[in-house]
C-alpha atoms as a PDB file:
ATOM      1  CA  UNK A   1       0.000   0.000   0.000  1.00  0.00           C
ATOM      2  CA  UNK A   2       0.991   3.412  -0.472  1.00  0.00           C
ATOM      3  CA  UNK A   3       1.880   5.898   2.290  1.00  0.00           C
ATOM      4  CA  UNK A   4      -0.956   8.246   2.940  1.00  0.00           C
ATOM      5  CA  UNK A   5       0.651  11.346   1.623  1.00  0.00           C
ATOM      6  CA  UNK A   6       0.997  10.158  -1.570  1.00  0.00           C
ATOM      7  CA  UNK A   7      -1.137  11.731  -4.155  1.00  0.00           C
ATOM      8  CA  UNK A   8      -5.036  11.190  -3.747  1.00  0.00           C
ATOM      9  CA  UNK A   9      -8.253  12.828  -4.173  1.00  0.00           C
ATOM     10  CA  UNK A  10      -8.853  13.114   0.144  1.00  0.00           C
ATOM     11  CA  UNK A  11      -5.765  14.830   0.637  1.00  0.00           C
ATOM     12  CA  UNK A  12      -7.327  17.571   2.119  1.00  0.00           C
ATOM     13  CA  UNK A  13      -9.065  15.386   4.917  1.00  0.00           C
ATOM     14  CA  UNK A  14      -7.955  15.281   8.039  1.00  0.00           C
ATOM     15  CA  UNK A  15      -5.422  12.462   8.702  1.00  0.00           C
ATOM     16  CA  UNK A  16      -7.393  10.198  10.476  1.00  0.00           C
ATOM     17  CA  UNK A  17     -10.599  10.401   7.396  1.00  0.00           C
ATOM     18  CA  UNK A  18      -7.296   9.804   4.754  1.00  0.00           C
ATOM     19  CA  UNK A  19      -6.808   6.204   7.084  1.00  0.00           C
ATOM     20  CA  UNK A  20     -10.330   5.780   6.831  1.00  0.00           C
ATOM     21  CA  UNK A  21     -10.723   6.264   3.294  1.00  0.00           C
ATOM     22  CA  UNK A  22      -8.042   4.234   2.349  1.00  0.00           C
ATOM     23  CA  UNK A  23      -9.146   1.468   4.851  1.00  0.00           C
ATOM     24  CA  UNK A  24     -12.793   1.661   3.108  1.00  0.00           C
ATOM     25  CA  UNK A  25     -11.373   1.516  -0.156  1.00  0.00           C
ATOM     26  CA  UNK A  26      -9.308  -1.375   0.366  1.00  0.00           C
ATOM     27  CA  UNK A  27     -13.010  -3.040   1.378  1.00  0.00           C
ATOM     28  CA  UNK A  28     -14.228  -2.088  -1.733  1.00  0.00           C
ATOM     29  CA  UNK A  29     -11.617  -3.831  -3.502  1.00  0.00           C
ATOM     30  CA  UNK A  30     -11.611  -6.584  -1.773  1.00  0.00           C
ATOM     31  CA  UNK A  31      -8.131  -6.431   0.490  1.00  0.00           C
ATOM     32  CA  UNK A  32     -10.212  -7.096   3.644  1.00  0.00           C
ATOM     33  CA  UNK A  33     -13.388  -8.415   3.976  1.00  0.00           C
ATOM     34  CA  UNK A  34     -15.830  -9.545   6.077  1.00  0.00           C
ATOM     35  CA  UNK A  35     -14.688 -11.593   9.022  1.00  0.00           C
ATOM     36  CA  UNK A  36     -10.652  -9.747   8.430  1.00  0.00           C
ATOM     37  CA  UNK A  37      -8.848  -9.265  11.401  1.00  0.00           C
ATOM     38  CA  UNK A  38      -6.759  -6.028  10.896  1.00  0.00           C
ATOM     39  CA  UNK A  39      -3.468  -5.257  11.278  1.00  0.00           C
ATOM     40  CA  UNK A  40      -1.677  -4.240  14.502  1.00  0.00           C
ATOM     41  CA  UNK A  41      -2.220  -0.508  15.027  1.00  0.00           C
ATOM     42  CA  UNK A  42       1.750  -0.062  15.075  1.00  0.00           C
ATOM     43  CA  UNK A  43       1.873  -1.909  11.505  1.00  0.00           C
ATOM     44  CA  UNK A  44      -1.066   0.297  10.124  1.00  0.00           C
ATOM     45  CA  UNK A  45       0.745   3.063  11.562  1.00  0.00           C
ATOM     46  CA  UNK A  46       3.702   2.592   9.754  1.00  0.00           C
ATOM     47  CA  UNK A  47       1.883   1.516   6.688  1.00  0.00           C
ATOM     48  CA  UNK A  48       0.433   4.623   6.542  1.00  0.00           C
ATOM     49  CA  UNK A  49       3.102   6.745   7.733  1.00  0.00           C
ATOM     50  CA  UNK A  50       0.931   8.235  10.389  1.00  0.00           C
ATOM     51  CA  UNK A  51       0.856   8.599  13.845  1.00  0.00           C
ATOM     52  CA  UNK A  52      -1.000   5.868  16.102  1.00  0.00           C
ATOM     53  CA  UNK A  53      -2.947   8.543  17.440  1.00  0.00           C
ATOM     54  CA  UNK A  54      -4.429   8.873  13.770  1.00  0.00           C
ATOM     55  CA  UNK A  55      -5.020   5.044  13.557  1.00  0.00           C
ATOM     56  CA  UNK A  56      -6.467   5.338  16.669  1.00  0.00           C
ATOM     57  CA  UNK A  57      -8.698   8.150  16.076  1.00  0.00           C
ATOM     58  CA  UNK A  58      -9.894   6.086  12.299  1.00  0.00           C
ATOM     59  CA  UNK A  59     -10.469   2.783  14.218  1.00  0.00           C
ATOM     60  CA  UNK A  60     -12.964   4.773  16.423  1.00  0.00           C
ATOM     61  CA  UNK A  61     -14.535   6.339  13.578  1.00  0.00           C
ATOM     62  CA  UNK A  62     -14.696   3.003  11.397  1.00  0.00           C
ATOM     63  CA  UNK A  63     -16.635   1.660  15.060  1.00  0.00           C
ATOM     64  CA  UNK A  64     -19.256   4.072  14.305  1.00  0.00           C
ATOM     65  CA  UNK A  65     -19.801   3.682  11.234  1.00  0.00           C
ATOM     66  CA  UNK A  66     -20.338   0.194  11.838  1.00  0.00           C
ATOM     67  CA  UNK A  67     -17.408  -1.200   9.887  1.00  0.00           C
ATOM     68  CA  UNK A  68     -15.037  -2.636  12.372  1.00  0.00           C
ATOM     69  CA  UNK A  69     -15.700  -3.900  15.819  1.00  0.00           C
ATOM     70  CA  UNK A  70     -12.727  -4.289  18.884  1.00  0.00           C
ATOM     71  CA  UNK A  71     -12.698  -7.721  20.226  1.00  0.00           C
ATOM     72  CA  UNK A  72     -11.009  -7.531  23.774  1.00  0.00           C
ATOM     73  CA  UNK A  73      -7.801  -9.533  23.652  1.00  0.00           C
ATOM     74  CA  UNK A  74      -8.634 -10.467  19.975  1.00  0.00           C
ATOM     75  CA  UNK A  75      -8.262  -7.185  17.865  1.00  0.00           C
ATOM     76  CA  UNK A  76      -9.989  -5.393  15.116  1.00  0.00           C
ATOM     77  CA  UNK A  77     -12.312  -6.926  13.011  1.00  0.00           C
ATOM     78  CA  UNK A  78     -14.315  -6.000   9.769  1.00  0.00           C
ATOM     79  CA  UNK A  79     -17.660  -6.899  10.202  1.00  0.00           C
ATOM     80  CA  UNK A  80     -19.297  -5.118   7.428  1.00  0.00           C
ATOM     81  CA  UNK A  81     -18.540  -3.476   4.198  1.00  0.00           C
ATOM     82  CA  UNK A  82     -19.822   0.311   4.919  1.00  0.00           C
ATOM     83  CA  UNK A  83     -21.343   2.483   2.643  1.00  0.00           C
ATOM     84  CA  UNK A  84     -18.249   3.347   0.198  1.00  0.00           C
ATOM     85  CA  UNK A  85     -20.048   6.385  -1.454  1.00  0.00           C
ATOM     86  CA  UNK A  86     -19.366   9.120   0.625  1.00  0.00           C
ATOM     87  CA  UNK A  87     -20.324  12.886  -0.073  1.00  0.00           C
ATOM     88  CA  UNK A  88     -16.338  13.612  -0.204  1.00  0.00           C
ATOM     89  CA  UNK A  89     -16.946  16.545  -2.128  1.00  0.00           C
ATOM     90  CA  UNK A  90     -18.733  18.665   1.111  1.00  0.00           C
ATOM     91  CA  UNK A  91     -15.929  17.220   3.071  1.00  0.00           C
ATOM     92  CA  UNK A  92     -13.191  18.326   0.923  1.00  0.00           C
ATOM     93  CA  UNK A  93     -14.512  21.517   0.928  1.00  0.00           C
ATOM     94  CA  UNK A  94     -15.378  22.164   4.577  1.00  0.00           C
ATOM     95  CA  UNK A  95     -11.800  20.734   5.401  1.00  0.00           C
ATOM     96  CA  UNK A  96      -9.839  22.909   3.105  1.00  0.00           C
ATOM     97  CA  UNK A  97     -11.591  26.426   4.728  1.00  0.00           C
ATOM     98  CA  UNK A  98     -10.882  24.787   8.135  1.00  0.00           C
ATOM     99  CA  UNK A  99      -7.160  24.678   7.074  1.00  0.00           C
ATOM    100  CA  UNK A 100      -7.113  28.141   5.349  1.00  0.00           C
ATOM    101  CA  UNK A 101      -8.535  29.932   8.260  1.00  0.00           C
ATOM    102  CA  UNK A 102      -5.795  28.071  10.702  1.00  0.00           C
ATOM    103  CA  UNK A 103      -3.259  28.961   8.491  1.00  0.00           C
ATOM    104  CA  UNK A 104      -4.757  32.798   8.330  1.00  0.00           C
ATOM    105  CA  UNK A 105      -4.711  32.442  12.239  1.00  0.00           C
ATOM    106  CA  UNK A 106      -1.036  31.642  11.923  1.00  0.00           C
ATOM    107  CA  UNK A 107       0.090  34.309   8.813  1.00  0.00           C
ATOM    108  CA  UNK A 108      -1.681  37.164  11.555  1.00  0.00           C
ATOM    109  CA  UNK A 109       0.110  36.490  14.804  1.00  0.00           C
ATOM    110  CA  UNK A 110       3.545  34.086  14.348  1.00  0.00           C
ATOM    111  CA  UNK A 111       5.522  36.538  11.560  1.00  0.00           C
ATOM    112  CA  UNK A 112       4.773  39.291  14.481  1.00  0.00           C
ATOM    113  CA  UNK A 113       5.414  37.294  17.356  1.00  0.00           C
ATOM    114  CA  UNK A 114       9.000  36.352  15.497  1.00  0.00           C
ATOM    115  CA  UNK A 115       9.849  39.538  15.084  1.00  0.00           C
ATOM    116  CA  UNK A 116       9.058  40.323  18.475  1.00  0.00           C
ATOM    117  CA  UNK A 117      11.144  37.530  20.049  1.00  0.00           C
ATOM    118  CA  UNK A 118      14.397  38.820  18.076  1.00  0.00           C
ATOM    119  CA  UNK A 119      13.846  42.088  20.000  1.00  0.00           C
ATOM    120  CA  UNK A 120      12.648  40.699  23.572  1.00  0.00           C
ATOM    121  CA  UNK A 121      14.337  37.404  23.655  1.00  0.00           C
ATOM    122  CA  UNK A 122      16.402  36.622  26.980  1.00  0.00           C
ATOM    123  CA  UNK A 123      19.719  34.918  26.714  1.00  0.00           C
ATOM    124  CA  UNK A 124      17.634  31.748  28.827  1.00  0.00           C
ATOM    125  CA  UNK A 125      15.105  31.973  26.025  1.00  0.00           C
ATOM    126  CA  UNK A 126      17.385  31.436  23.117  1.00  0.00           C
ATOM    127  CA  UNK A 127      18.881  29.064  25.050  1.00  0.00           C
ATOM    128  CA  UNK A 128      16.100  27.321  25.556  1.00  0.00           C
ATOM    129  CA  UNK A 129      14.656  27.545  22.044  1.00  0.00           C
ATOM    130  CA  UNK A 130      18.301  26.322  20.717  1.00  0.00           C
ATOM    131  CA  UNK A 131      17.869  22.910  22.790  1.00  0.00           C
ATOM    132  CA  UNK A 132      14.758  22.425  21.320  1.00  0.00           C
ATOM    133  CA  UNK A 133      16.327  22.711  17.943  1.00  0.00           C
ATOM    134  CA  UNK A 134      19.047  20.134  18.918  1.00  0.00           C
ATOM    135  CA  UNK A 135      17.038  17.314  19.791  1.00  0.00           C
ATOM    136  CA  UNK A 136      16.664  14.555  16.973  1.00  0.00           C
ATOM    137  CA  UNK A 137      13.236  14.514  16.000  1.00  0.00           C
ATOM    138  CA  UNK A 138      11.493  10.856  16.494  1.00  0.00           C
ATOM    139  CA  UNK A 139      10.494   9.601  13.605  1.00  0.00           C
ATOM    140  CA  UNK A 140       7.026   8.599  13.015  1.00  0.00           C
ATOM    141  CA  UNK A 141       5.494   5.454  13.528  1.00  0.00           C
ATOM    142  CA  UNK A 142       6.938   5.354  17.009  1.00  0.00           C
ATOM    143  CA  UNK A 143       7.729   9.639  17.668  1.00  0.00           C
ATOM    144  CA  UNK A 144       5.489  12.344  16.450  1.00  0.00           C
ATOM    145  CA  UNK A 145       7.886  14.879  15.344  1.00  0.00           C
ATOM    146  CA  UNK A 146       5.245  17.438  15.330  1.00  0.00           C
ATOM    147  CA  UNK A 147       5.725  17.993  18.878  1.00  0.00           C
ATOM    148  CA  UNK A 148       9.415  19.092  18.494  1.00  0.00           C
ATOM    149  CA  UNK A 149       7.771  22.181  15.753  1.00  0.00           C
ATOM    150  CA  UNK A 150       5.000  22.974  18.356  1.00  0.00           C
ATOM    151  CA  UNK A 151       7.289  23.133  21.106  1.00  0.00           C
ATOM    152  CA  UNK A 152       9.677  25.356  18.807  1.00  0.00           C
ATOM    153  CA  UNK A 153       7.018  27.715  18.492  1.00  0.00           C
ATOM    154  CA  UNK A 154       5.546  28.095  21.777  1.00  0.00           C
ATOM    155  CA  UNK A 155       8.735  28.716  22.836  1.00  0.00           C
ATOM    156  CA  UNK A 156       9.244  31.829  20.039  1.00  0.00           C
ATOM    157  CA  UNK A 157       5.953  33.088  21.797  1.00  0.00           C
ATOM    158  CA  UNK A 158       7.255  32.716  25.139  1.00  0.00           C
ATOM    159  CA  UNK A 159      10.386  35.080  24.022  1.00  0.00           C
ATOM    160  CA  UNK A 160       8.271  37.906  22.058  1.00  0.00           C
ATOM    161  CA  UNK A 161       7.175  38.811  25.454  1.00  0.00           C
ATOM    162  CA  UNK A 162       3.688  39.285  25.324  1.00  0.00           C
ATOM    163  CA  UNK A 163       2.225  36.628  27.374  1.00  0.00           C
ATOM    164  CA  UNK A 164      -0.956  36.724  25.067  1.00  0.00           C
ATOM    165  CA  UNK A 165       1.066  35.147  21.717  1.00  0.00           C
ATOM    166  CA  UNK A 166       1.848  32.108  23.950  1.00  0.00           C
ATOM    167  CA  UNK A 167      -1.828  31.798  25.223  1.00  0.00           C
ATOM    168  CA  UNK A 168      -2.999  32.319  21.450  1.00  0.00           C
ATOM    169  CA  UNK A 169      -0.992  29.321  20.438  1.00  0.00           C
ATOM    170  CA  UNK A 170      -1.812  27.102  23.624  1.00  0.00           C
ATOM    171  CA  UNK A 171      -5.762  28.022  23.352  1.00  0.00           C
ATOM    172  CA  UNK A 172      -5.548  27.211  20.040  1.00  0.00           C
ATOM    173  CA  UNK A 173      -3.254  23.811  20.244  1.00  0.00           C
ATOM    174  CA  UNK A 174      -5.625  21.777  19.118  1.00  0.00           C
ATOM    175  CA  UNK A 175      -6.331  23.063  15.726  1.00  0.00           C
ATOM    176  CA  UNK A 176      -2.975  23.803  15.148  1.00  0.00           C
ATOM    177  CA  UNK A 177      -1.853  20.580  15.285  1.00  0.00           C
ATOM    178  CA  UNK A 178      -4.008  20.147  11.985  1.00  0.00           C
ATOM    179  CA  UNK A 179      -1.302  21.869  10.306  1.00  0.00           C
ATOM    180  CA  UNK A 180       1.630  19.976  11.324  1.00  0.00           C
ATOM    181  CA  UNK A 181       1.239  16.361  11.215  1.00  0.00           C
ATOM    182  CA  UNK A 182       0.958  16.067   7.208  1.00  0.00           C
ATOM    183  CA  UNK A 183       3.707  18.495   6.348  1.00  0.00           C
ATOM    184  CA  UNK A 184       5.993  16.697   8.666  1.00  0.00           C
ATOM    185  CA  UNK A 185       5.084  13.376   7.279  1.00  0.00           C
ATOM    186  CA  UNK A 186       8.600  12.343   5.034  1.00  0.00           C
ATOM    187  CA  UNK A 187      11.609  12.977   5.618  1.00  0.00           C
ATOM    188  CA  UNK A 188      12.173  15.705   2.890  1.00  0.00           C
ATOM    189  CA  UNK A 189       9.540  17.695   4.706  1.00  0.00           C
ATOM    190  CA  UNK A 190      11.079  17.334   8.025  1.00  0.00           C
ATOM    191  CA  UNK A 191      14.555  18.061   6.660  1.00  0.00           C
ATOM    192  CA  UNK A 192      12.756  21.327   5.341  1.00  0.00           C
ATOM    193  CA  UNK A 193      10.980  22.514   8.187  1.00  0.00           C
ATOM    194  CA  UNK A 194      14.349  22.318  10.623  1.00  0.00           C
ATOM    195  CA  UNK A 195      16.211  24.700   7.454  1.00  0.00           C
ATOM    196  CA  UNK A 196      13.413  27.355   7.852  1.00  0.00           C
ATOM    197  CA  UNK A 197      13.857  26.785  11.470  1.00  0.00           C
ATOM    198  CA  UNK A 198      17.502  27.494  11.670  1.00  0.00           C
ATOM    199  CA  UNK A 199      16.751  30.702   9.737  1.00  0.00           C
ATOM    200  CA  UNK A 200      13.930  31.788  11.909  1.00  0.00           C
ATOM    201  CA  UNK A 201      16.006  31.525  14.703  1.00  0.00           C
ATOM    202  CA  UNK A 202      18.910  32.557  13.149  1.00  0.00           C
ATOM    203  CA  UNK A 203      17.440  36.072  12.927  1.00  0.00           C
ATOM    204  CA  UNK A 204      16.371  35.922  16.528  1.00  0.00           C
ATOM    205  CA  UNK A 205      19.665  35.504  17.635  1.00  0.00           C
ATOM    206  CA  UNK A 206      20.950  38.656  15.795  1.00  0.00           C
ATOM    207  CA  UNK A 207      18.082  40.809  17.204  1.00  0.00           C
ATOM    208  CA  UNK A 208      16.732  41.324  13.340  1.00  0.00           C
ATOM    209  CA  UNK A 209      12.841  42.033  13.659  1.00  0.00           C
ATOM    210  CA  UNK A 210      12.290  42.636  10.265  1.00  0.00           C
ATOM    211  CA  UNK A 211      14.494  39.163   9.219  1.00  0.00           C
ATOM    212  CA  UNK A 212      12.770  37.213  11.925  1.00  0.00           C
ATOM    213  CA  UNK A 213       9.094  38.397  10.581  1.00  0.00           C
ATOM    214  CA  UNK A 214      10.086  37.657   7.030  1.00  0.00           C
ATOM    215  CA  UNK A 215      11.481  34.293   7.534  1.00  0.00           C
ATOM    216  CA  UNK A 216       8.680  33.277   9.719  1.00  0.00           C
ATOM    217  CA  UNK A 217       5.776  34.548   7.135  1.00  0.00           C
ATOM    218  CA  UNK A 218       8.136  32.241   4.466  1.00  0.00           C
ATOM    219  CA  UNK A 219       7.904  29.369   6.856  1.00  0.00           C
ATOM    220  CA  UNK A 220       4.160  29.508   6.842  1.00  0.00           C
ATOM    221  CA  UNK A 221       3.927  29.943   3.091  1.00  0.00           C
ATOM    222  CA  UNK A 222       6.049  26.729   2.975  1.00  0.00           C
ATOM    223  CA  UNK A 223       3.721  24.482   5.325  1.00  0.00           C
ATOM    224  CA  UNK A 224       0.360  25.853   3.347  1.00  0.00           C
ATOM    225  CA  UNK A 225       2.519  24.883   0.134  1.00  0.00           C
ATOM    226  CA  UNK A 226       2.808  21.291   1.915  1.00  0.00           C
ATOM    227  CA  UNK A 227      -0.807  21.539   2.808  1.00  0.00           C
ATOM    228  CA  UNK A 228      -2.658  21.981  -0.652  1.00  0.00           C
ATOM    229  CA  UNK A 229      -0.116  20.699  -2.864  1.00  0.00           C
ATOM    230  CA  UNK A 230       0.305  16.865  -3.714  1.00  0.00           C
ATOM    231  CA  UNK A 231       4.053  15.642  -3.413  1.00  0.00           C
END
């Protein structure tokens, strides 16, 4: 099977609905049936190339649909087809303004909050936002690496200064995250998410405002590239 971020018509859903998709189109073509115990959720997630969390999150919703059922001590098993003809068109749609208006959330406070931090920042800040940078991100099945770039962020907020940036990103953690797990999916997009971060912080360190705003606003540009583009 291909990894989820591979080209596809859903790419726009939210991770878990692309694992559901792909599970219900793998019914419809007869990989699993009826009666099909599925795969560990550590071998789905790496099938996948998603987080457990996702897998988790898709079992629950393939439960409801009436598609899979949990067997305690036995494991997952298809117990019915499902309806394969979804209205993926409204869902596609809704999805992609959910996206948009996250990422407009993020183009109106982070460039700012950047340029902030690279005139506000604290020697124990940058310090502290440099450590971040140094760990090895985990790599997914087993790591979400996503937590390393929200971390990296939070802590930006925490050196612009203004209390209210880091309580903007915290209050709005959840939808946020939205934007992070596909773009850090491969490791080509991980490899360019930790450039943009050197620069970003780069231009903290030397106190450039204007630098700091511009790389951040390019950073963004680069995830809602990752976001509505197929690669």
């Amino acid at each position: 099977m291909n990894n989820i971020s591979s080209a596809h018509p859903s790419e726009q859903l939210k991770i878990y609905e692309q694992v559901v998709l792909r599970i219900q189109e793998m019914l419809h073509a007869g990989t699993l049936s009826v009666g099909d115990k599925l795969p560990a959720e550590r071998d789905l997630a790496r099938t996948f190339q998603v987080s457990r969390s996702s897998i988790r999150e898709a079992i629950r919703s393939l439960q409801e649909k009436g598609i899979v059922e949990s067997r305690r001590g036995n494991g997952t098993f298809v117990i019915d087809t499902g309806n394969i003809v979804e209205p993926l068109a409204e869902a596609l749609t809704e999805q992609r303004l959910y996206l948009l208006q996250i990422m407009e959330f993020r183009q109106a406070i982070e460039p700012v909050m950047a340029g902030l931090a690279a005139r506000n920042a604290t020697p124990e800040q940058l310090e502290d936002i440099a450590s971040i940078m140094k760990e090895k991100a985990p790599e997914p099945p087993e790591g979400n690496p996503w937590e390393k770039d929200i971390r990296f962020h939070c802590a930006i907020a925490k050196a612009s200064g203004n209390p209210l940036f880091e309580q903007a990103l915290f209050n709005a953690s959840t939808a946020l995250e939205e934007t992070r797990e596909a773009p850090l999916q491969t490791p080509e997009r991980r490899a360019q998410s930790c450039s943009m971060h050197k620069e970003i912080f780069s231009a903290i360190v030397a106190g450039d405002e204007i630098l700091a705003t511009r790389c951040m606003h390019k950073h963004l540009e680069q995830v809602h590239g990752m976001l509505f583009t197929s690669k």
